[in-house]
PDB file of N, CA and C in Angstrom:
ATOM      1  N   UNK A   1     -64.232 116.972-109.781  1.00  0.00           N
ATOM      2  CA  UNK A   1     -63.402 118.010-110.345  1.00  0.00           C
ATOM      3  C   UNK A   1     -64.254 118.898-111.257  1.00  0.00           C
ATOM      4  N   UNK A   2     -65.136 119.972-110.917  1.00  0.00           N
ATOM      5  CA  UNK A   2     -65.832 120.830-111.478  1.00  0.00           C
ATOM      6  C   UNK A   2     -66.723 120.280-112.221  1.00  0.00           C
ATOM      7  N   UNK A   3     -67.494 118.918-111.590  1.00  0.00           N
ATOM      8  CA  UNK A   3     -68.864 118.207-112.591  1.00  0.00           C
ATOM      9  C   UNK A   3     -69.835 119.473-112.216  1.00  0.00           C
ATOM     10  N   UNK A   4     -69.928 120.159-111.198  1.00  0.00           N
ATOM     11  CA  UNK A   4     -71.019 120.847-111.185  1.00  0.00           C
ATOM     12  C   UNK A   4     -71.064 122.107-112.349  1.00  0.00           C
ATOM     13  N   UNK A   5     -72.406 121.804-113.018  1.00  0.00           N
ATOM     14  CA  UNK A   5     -72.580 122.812-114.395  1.00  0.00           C
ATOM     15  C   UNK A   5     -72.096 124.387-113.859  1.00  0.00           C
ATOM     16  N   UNK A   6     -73.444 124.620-112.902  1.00  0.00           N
ATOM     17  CA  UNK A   6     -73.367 125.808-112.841  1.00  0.00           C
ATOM     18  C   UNK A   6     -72.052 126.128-112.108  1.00  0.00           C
ATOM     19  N   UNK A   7     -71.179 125.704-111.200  1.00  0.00           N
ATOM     20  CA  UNK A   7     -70.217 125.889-110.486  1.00  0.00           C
ATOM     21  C   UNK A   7     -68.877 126.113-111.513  1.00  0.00           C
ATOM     22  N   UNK A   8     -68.756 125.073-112.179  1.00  0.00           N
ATOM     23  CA  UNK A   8     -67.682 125.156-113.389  1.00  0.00           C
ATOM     24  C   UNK A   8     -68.392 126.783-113.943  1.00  0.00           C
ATOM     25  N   UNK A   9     -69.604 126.827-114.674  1.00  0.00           N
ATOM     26  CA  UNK A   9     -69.391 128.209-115.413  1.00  0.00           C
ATOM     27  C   UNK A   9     -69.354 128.970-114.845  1.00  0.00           C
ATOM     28  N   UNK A  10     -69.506 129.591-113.468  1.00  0.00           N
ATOM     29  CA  UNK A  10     -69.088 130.738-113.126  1.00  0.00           C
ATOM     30  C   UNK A  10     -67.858 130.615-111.997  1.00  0.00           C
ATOM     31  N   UNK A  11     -67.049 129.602-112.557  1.00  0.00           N
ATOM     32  CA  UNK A  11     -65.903 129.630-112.501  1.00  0.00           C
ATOM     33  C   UNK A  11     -64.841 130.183-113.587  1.00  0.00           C
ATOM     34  N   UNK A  12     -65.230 129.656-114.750  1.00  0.00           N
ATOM     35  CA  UNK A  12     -64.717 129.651-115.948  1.00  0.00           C
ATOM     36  C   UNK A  12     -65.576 131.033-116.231  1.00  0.00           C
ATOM     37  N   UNK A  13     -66.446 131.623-115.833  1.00  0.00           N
ATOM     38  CA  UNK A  13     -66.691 133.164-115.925  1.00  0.00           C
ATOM     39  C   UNK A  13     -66.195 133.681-115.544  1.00  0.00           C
ATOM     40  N   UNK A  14     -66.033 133.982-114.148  1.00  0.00           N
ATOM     41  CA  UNK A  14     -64.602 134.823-113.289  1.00  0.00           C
ATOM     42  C   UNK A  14     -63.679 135.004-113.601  1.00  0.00           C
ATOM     43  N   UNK A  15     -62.946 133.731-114.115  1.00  0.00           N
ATOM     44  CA  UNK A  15     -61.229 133.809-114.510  1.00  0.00           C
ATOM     45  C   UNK A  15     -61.573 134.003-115.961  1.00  0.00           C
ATOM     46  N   UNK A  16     -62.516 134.141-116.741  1.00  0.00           N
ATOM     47  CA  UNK A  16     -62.283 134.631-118.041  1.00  0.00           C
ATOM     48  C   UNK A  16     -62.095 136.246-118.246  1.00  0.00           C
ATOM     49  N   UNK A  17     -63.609 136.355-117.208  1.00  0.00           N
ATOM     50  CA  UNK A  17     -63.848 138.432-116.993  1.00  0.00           C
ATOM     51  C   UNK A  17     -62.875 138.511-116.476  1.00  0.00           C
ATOM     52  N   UNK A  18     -62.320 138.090-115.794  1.00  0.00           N
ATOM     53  CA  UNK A  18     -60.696 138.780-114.482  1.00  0.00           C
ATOM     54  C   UNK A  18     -59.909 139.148-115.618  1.00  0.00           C
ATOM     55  N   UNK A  19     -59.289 138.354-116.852  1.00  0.00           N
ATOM     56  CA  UNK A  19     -58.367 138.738-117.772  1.00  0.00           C
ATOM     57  C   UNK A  19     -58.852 140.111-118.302  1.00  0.00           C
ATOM     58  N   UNK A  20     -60.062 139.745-118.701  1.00  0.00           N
ATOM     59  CA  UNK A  20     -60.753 140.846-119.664  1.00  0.00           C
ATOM     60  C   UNK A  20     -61.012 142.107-119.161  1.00  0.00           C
ATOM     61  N   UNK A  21     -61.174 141.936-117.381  1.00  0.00           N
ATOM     62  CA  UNK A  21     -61.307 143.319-116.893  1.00  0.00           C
ATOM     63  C   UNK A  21     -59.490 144.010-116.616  1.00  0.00           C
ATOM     64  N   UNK A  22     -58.904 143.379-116.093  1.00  0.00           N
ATOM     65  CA  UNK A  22     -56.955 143.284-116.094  1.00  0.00           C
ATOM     66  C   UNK A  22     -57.149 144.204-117.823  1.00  0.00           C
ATOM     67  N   UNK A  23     -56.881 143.904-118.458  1.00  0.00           N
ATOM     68  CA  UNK A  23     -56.925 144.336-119.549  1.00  0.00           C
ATOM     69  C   UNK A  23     -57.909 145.486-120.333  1.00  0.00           C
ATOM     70  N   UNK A  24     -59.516 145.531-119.934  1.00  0.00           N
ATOM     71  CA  UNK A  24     -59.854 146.642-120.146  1.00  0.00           C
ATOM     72  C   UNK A  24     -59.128 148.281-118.962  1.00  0.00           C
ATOM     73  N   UNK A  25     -59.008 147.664-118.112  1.00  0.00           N
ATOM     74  CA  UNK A  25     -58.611 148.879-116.691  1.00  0.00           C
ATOM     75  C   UNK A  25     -57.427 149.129-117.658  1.00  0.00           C
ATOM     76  N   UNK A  26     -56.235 148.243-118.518  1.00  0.00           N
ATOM     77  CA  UNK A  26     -54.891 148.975-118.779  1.00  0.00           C
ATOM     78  C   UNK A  26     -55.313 149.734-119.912  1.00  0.00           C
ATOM     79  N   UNK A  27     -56.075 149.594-120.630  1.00  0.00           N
ATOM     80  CA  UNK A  27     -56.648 150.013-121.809  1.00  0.00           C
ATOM     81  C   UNK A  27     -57.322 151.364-121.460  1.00  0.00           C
ATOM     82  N   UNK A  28     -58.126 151.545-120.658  1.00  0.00           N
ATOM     83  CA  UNK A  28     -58.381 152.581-120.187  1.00  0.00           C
ATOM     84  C   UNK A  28     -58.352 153.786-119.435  1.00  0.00           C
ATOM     85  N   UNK A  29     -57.390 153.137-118.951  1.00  0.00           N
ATOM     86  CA  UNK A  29     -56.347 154.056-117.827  1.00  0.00           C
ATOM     87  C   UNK A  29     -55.325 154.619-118.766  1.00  0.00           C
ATOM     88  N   UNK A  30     -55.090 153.992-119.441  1.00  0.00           N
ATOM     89  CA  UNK A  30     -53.721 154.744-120.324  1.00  0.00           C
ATOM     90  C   UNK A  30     -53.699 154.881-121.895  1.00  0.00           C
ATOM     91  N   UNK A  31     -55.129 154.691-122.324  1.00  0.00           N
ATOM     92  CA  UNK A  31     -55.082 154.966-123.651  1.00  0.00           C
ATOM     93  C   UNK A  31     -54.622 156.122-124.500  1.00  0.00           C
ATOM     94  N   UNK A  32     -55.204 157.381-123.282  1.00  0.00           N
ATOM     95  CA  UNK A  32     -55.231 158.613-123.907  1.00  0.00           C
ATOM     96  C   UNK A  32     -54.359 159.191-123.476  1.00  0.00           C
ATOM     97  N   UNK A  33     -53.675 160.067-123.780  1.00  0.00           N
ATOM     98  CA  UNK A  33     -53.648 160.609-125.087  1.00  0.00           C
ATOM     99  C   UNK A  33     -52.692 160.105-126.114  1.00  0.00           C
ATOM    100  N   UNK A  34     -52.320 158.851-125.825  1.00  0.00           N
ATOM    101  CA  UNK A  34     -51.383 158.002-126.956  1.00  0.00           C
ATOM    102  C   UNK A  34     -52.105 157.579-127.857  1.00  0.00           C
ATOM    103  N   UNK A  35     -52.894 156.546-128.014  1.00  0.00           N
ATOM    104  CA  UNK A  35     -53.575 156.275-128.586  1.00  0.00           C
ATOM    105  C   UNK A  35     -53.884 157.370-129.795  1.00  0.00           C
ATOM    106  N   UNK A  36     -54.702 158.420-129.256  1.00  0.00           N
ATOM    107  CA  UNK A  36     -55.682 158.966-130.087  1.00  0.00           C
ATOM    108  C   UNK A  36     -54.719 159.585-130.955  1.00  0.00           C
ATOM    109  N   UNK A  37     -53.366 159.873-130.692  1.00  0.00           N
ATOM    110  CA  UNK A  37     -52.227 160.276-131.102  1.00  0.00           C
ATOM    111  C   UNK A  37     -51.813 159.554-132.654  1.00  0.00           C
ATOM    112  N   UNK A  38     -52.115 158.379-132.402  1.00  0.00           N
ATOM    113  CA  UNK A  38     -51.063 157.173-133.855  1.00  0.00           C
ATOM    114  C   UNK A  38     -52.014 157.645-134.721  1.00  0.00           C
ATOM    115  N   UNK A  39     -51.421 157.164-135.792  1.00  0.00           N
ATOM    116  CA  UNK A  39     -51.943 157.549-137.199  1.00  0.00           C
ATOM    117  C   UNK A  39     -52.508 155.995-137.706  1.00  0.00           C
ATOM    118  N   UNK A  40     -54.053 156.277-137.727  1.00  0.00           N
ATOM    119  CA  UNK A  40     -54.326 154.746-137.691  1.00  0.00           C
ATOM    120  C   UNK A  40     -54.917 154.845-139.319  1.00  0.00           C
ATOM    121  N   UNK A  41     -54.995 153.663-139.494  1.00  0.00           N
ATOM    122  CA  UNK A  41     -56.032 153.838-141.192  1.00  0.00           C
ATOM    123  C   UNK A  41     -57.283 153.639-141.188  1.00  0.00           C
ATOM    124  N   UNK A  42     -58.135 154.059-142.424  1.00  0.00           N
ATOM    125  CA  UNK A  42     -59.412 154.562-142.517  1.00  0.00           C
ATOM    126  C   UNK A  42     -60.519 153.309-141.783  1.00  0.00           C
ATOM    127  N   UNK A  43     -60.129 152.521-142.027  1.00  0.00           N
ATOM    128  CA  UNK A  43     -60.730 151.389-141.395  1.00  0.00           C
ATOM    129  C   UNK A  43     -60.872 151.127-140.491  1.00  0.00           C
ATOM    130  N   UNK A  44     -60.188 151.603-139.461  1.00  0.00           N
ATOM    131  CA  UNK A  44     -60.006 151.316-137.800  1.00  0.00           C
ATOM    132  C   UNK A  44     -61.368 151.569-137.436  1.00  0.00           C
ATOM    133  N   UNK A  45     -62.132 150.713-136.402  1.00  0.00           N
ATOM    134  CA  UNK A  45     -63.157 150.917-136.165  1.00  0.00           C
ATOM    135  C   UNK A  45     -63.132 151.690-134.797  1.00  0.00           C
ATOM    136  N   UNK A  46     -64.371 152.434-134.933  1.00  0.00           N
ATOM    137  CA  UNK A  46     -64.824 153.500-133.725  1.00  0.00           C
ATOM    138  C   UNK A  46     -64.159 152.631-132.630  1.00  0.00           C
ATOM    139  N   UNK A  47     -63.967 153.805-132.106  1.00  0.00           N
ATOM    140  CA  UNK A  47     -63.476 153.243-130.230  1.00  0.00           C
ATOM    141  C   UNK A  47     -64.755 152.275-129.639  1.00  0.00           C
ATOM    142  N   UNK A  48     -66.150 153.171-129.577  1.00  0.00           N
ATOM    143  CA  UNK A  48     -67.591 152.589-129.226  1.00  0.00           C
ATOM    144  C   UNK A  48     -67.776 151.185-129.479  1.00  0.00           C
ATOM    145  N   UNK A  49     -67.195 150.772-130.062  1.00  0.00           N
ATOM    146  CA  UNK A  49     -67.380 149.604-130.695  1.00  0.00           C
ATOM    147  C   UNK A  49     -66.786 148.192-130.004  1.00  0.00           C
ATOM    148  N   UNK A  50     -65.591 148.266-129.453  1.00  0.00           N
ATOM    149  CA  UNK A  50     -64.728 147.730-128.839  1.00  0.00           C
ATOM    150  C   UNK A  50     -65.395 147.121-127.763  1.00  0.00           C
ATOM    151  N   UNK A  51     -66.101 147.481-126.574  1.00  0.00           N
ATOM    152  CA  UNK A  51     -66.701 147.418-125.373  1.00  0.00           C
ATOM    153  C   UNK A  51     -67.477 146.204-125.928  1.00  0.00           C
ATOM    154  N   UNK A  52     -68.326 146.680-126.533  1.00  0.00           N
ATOM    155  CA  UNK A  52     -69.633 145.414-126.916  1.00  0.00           C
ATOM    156  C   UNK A  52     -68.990 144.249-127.407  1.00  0.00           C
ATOM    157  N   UNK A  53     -68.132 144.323-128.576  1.00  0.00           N
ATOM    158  CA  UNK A  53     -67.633 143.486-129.160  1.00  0.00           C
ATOM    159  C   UNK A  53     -66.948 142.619-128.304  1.00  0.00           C
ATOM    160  N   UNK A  54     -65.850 143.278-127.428  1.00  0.00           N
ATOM    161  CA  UNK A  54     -64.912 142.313-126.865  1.00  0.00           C
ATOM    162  C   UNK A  54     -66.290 141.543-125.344  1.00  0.00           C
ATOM    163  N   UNK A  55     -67.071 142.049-125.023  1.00  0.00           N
ATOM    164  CA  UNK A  55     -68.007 142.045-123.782  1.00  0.00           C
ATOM    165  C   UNK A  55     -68.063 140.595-124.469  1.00  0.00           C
ATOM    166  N   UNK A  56     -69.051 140.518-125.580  1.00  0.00           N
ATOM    167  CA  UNK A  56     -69.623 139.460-126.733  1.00  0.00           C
ATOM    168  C   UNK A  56     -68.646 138.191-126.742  1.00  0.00           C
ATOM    169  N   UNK A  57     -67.322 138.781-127.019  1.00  0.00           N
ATOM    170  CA  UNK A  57     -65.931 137.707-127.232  1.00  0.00           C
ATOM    171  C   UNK A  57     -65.847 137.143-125.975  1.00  0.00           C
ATOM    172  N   UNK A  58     -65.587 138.097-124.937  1.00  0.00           N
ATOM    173  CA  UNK A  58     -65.275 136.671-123.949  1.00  0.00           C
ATOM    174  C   UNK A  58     -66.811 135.830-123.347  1.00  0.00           C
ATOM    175  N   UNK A  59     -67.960 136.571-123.502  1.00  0.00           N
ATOM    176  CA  UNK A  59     -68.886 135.641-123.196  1.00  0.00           C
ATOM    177  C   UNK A  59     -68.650 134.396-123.952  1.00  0.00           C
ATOM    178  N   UNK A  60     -68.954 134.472-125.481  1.00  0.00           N
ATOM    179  CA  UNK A  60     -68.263 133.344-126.367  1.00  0.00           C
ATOM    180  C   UNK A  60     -67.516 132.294-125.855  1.00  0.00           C
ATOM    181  N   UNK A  61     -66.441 132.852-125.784  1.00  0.00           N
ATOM    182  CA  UNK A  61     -65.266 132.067-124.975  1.00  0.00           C
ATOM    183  C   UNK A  61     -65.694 131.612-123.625  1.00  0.00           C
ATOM    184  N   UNK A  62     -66.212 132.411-122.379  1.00  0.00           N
ATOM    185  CA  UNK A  62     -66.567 131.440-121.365  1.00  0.00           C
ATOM    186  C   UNK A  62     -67.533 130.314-122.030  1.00  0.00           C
ATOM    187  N   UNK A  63     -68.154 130.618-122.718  1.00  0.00           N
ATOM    188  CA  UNK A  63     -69.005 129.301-123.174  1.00  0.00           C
ATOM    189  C   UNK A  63     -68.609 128.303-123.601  1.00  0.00           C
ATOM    190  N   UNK A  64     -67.894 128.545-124.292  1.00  0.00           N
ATOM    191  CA  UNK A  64     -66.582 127.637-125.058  1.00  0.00           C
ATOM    192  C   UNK A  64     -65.890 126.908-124.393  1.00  0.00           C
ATOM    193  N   UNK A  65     -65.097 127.303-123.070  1.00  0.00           N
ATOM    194  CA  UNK A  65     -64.527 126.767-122.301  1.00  0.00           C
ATOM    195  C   UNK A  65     -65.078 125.735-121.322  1.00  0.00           C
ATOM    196  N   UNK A  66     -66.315 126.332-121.116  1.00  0.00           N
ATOM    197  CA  UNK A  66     -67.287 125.587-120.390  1.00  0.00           C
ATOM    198  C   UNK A  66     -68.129 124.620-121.052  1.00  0.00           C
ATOM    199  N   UNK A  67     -68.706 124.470-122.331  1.00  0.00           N
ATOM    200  CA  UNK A  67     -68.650 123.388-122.914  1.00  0.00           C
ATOM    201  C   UNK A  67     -67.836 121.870-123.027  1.00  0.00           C
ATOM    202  N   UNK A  68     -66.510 122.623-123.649  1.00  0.00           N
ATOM    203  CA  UNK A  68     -65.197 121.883-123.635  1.00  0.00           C
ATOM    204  C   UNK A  68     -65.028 120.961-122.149  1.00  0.00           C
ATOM    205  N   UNK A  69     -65.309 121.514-121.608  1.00  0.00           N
ATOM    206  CA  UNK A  69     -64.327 121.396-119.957  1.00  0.00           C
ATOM    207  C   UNK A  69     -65.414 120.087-119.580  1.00  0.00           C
ATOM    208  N   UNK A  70     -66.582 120.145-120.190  1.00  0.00           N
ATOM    209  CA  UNK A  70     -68.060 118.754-119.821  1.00  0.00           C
ATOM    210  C   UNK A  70     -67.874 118.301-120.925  1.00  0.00           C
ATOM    211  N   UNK A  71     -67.347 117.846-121.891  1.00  0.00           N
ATOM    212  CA  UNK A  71     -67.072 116.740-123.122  1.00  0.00           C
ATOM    213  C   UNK A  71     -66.148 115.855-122.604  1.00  0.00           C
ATOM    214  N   UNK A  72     -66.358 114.612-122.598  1.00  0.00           N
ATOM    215  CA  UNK A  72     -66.124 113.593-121.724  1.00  0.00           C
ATOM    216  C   UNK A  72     -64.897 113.194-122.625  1.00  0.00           C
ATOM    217  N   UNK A  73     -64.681 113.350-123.500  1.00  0.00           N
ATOM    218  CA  UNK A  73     -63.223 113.649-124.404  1.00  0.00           C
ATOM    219  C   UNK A  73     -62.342 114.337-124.608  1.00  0.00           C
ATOM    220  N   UNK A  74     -62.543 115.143-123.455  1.00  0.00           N
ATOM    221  CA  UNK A  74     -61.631 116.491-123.388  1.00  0.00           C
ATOM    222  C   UNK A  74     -60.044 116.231-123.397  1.00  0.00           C
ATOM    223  N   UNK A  75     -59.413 117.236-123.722  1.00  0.00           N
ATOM    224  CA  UNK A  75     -57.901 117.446-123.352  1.00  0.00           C
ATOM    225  C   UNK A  75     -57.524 117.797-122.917  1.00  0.00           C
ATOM    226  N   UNK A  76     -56.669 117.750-121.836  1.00  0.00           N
ATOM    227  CA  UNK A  76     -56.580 119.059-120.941  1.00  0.00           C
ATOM    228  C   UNK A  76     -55.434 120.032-121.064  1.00  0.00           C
ATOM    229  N   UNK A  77     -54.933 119.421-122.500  1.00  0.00           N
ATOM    230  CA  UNK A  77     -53.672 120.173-123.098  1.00  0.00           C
ATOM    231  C   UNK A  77     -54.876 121.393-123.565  1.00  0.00           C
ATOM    232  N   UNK A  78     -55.561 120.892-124.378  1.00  0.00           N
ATOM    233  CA  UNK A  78     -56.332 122.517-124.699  1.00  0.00           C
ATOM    234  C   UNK A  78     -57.123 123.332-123.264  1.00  0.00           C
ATOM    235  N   UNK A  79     -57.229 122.958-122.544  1.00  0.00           N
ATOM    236  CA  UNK A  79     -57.616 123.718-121.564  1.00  0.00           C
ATOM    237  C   UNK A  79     -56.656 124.386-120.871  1.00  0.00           C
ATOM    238  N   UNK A  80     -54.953 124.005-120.875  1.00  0.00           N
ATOM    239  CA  UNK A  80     -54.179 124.311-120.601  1.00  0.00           C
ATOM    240  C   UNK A  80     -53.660 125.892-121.530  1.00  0.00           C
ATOM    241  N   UNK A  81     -54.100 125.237-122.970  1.00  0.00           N
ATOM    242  CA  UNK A  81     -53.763 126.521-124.168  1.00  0.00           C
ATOM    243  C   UNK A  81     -54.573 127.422-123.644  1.00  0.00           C
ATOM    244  N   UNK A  82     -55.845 127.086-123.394  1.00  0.00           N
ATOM    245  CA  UNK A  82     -57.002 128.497-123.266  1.00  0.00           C
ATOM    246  C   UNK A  82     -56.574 129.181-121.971  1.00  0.00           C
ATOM    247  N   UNK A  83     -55.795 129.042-121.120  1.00  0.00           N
ATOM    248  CA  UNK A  83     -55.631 129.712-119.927  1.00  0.00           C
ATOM    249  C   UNK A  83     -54.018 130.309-120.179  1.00  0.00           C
ATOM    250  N   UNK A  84     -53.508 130.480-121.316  1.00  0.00           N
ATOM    251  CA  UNK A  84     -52.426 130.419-121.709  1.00  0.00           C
ATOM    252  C   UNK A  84     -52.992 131.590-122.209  1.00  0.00           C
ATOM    253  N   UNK A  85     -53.581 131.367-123.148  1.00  0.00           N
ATOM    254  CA  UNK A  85     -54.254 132.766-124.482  1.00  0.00           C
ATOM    255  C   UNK A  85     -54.696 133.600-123.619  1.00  0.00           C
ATOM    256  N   UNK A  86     -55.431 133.600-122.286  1.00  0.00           N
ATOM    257  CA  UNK A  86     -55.959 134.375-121.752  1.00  0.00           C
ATOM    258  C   UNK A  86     -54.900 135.102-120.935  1.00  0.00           C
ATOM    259  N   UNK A  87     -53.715 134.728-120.831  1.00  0.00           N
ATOM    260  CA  UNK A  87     -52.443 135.434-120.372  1.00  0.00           C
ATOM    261  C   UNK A  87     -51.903 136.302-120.709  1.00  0.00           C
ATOM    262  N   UNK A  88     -52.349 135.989-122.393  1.00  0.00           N
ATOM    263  CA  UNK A  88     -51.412 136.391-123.791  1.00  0.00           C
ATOM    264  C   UNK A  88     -51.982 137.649-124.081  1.00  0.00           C
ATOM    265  N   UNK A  89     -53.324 137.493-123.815  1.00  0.00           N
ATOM    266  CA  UNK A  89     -54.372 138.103-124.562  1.00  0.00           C
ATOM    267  C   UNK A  89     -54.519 139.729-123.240  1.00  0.00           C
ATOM    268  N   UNK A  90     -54.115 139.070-122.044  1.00  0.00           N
ATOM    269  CA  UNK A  90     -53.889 140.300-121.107  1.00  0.00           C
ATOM    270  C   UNK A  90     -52.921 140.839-121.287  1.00  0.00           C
ATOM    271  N   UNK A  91     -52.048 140.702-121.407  1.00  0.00           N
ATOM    272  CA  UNK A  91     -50.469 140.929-121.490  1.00  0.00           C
ATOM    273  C   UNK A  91     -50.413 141.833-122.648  1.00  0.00           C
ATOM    274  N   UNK A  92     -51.157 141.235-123.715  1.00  0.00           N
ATOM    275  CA  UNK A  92     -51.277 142.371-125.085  1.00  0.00           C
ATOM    276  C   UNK A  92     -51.654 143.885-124.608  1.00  0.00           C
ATOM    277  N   UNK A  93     -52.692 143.612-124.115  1.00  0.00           N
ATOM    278  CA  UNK A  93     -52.851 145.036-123.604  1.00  0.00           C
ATOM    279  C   UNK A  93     -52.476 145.832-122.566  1.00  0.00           C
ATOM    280  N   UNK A  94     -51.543 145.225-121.704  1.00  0.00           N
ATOM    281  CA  UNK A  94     -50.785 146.063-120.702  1.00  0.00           C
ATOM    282  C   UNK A  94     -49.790 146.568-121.654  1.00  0.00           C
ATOM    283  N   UNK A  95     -48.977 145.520-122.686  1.00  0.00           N
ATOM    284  CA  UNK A  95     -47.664 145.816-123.475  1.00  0.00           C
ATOM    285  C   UNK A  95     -47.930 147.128-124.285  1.00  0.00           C
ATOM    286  N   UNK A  96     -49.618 146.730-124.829  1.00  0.00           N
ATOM    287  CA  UNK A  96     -49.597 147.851-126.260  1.00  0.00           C
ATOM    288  C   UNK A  96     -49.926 149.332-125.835  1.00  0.00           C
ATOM    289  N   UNK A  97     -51.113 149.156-124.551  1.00  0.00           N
ATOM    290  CA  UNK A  97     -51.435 150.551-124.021  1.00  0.00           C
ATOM    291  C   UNK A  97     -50.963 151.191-123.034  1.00  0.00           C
ATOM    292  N   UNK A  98     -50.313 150.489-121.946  1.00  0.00           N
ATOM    293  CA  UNK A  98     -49.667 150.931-120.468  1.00  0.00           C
ATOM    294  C   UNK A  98     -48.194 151.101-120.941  1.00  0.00           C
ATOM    295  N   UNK A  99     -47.621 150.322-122.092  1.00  0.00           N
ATOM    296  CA  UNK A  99     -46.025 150.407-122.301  1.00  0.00           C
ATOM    297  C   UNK A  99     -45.732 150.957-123.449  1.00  0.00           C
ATOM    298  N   UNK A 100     -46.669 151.273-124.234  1.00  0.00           N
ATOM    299  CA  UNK A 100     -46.616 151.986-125.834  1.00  0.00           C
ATOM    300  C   UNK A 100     -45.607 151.241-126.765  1.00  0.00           C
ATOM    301  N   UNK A 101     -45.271 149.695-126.288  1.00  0.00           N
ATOM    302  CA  UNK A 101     -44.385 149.112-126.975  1.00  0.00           C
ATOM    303  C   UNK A 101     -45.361 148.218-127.958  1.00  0.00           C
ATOM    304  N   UNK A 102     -45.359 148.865-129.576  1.00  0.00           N
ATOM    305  CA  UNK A 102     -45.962 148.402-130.223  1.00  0.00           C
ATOM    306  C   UNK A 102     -44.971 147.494-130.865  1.00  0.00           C
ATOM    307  N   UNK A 103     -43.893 147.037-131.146  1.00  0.00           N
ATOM    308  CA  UNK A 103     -43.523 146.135-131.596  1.00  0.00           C
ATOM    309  C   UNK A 103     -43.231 145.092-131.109  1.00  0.00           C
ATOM    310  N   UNK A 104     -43.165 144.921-129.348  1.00  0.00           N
ATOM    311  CA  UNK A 104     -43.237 144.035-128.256  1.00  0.00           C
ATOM    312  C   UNK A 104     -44.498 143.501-127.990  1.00  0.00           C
ATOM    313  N   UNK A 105     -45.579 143.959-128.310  1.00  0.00           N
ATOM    314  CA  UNK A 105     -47.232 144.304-128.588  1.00  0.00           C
ATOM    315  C   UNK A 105     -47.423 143.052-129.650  1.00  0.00           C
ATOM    316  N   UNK A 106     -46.916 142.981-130.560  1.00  0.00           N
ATOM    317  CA  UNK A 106     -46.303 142.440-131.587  1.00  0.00           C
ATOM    318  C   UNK A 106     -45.929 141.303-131.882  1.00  0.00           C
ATOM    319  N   UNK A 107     -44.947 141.088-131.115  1.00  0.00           N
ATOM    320  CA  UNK A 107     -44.518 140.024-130.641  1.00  0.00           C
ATOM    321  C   UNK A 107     -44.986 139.332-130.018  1.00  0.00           C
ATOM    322  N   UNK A 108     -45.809 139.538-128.651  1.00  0.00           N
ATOM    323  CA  UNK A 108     -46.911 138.930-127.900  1.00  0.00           C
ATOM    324  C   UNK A 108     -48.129 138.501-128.607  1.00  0.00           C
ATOM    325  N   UNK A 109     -48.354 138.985-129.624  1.00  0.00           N
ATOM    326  CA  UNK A 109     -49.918 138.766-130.485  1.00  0.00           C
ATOM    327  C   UNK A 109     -50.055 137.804-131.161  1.00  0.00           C
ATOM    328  N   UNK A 110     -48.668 137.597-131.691  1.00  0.00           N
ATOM    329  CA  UNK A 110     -48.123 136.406-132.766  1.00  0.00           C
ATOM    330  C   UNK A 110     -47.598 135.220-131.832  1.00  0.00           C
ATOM    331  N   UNK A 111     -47.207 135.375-130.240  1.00  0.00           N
ATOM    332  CA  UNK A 111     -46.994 134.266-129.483  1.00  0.00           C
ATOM    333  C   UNK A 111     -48.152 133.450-129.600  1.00  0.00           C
TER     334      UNK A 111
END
């Protein structure tokens, strides 16, 4: 059941990028001109910024998962959560940028 190293991680790579790309395409397809629209505060970081950062996050996370998944103590309740978050975590961004429902957005973030 996925002993193979390299086979598990670019397994657990695929279905991590699949969320992350699901979610950059809604993000980018429909950001504008809503987005640039809200009245955000001084802090909000550059748009530029986002790409690298989140690129960085789910590498993280495939690693993470793929670690986890070869610890001979594993749970598979948490492996169950992490494919859960990665649902959650798509879903955020179809809700917040494709549906402009920021308080449903909201609601999903805090699920």
């Amino acid at each position: 059941m996925l002993k193979n190293k390299i086979l598990s991680f670019i397994l657990f790579f695929l279905i991590t990028y699949s969320a992350s790309v699901i979610g950059g395409l809604a993000t980018v397809s429909f950001k504008e001109p809503w987005y640039s629209l809200l009245i955000k505060p001084n802090f909000n970081p550059p748009d530029w910024i986002f790409a690298p950062v989140w690129t960085t996050l789910y590498l993280m996370m495939t690693i993470a998962i793929w670690k986890f998944w070869h610890d001979k103590n594993r749970d598979m309740n948490t492996v169950y959560i992490y494919f859960i978050h990665l649902i959650f975590n798509t879903t955020w961004s179809i809700v917040f940028f494709v549906f402009h429902k920021m308080v449903l957005a909201l609601v999903v973030l805090i699920a």
